[in-house]
Protein backbone atom coordinates (compact mmCIF):
# COMPACT_ATOMS: atom_id res chain seq x y z
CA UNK A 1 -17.31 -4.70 -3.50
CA UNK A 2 -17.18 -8.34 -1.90
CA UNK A 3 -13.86 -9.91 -1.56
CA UNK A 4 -14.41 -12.51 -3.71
CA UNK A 5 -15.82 -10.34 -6.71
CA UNK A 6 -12.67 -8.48 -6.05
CA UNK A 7 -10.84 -11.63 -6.58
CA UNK A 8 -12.34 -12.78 -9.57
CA UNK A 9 -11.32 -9.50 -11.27
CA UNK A 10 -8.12 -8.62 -9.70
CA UNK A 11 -5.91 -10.82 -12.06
CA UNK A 12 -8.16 -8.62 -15.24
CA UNK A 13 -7.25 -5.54 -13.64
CA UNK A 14 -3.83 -6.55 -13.20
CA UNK A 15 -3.03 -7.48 -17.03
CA UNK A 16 -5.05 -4.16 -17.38
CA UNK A 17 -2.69 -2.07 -15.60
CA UNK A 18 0.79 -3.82 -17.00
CA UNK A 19 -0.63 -3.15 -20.63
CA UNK A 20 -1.39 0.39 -20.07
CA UNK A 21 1.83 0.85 -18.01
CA UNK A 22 4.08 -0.82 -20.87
CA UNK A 23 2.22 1.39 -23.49
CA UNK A 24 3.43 4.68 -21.75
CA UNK A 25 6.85 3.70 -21.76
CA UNK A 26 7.92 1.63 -18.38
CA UNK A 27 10.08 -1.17 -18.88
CA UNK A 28 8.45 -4.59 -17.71
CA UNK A 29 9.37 -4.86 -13.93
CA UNK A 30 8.17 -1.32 -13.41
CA UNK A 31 5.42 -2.10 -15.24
CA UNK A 32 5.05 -5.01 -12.93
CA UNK A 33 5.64 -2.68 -9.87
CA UNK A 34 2.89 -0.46 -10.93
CA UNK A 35 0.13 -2.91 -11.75
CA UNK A 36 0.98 -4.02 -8.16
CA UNK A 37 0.70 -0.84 -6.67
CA UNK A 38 -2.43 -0.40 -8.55
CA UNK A 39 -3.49 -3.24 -7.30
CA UNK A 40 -2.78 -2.30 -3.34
CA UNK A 41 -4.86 1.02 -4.18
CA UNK A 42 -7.75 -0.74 -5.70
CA UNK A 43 -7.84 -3.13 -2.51
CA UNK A 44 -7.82 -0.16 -0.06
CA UNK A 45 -10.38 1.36 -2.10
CA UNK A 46 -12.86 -1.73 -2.69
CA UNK A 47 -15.84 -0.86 -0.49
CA UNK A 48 -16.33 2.55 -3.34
CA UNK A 49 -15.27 0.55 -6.50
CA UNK A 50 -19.25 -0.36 -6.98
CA UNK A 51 -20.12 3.44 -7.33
CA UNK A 52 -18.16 3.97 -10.49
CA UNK A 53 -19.29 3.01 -13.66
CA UNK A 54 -16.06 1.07 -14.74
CA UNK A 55 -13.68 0.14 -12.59
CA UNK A 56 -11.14 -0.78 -15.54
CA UNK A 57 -11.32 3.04 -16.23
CA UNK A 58 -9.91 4.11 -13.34
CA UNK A 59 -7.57 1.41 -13.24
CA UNK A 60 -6.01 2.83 -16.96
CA UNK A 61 -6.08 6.47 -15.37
CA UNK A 62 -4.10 5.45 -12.28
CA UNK A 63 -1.61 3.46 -14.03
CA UNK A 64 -1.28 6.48 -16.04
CA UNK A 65 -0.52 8.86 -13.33
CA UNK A 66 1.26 6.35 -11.47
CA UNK A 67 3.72 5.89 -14.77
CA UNK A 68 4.00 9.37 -15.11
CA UNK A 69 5.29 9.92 -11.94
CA UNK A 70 1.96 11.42 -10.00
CA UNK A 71 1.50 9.88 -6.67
CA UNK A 72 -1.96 9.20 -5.37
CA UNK A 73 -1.83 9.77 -1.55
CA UNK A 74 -2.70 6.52 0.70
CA UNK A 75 -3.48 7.17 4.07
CA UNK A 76 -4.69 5.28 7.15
CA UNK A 77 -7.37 6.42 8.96
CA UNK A 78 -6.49 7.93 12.76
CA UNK A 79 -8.33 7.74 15.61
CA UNK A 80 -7.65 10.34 18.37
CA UNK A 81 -7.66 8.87 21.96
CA UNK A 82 -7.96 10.50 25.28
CA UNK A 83 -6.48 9.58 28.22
CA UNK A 84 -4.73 10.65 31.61
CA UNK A 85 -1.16 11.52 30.31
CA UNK A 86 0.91 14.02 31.08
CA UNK A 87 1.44 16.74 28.71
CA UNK A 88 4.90 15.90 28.32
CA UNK A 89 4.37 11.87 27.33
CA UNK A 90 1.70 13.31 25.21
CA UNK A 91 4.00 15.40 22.85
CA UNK A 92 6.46 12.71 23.44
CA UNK A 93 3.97 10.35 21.89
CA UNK A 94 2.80 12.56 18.93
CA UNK A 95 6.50 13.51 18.07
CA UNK A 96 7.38 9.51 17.75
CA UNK A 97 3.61 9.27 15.85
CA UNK A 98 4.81 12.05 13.79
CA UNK A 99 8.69 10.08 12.91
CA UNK A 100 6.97 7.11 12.79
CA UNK A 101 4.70 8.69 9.39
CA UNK A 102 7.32 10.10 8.14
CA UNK A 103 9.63 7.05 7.75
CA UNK A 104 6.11 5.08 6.73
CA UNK A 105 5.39 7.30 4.07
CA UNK A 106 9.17 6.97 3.11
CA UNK A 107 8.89 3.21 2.41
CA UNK A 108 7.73 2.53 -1.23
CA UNK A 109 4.34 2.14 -1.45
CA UNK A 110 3.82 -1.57 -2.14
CA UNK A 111 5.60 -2.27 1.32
CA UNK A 112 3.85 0.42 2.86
CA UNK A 113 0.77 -0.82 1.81
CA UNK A 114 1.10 -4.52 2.37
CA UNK A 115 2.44 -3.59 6.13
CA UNK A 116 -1.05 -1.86 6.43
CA UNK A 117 -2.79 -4.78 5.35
CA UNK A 118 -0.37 -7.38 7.37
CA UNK A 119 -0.33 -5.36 10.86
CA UNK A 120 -3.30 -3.64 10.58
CA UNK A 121 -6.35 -5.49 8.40
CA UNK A 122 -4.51 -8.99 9.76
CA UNK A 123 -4.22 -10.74 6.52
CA UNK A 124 -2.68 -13.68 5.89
CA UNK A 125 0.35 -13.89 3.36
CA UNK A 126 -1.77 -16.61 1.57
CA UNK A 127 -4.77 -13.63 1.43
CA UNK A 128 -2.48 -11.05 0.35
CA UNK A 129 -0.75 -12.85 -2.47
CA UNK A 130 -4.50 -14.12 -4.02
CA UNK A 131 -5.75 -10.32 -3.17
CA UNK A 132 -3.36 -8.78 -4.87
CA UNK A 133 -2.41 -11.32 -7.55
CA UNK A 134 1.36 -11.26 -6.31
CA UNK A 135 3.48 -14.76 -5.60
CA UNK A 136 3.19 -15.41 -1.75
CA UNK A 137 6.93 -15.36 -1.96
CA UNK A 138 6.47 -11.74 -3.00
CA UNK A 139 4.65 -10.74 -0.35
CA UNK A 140 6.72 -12.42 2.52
CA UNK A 141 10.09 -10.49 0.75
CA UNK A 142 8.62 -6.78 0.40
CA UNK A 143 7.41 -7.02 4.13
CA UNK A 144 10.59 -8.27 5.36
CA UNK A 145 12.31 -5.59 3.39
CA UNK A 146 9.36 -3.13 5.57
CA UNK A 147 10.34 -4.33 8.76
CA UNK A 148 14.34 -4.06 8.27
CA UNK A 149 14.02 -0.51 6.76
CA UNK A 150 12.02 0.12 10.18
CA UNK A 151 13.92 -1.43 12.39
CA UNK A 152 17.61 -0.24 11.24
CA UNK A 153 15.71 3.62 11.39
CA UNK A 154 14.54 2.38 14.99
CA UNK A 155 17.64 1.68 16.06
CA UNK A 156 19.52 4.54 14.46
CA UNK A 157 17.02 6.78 16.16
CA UNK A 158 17.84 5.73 19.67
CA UNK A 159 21.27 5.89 18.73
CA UNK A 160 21.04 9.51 18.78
């Protein structure tokens, strides 16, 4: 799906998913939360959204699952490099990889999701926010909150 298609029905999608969510019992800001985590999974997932037959179908069954409490993995794809390290920097390297998913896949999924999109996709905070139909003040707070919960587990690391 284009960007801007995506964009003219992301706000739909949105109400979508906060209706739904409300009806099966969340209060309004989790509602909120879930319609924007919905929202980050529909983004990730944009280039397949033409090959199903309603896309505000499988926006009501993830809110559902999301509300009831079943995550739908997220994952980034990896690329395997090869290079002239020594055995020992490589395990070094895949044991910090390896912390460095774990604490990731620690951070609550709108964060994770919008560091993805930040560091890795390089999109603006303007982009994100009309993406994702969240307040650009939104989206510069939950990556802030990202970075510190990195950073403080950074440092406590190499405290040890």
């Amino acid at each position: 799906m284009e960007e801007s298609a995506f964009e003219q029905k992301a706000r739909q999608w949105r109400q979508k998913a906060v209706s739904v969510s409300r009806s099966c019992g969340a209060g309004e800001a989790e509602a909120e939360d879930i319609a924007q985590d919905v929202m980050l999974r529909l983004w990730q997932m944009r280039d397949e959204l033409d090959r199903y037959r309603s896309v505000e179908a499988l926006v009501v069954v993830m809110t559902k699952r999301m509300t009831w409490g079943k995550a739908i993995p997220l994952h980034a794809p990896k690329e395997e490099e090869q290079d002239l390290r020594t055995p020992q920097e490589v395990l070094e390297e895949k044991e910090n990889e390896a912390w460095l998913e774990r604490r990731l896949a620690e951070l609550p999924t709108t964060q994770r999701t919008l560091l993805y999109m930040r560091q890795v996709e390089r999109r603006s905070h303007e982009e994100l926010s009309q993406l994702l139909g969240i307040e650009r003040s939104s989206v510069s707070t939950l990556l802030a909150r990202a970075r510190r919960t990195l950073l403080e587990e950074i440092k406590q690391r190499n405290r040890q």
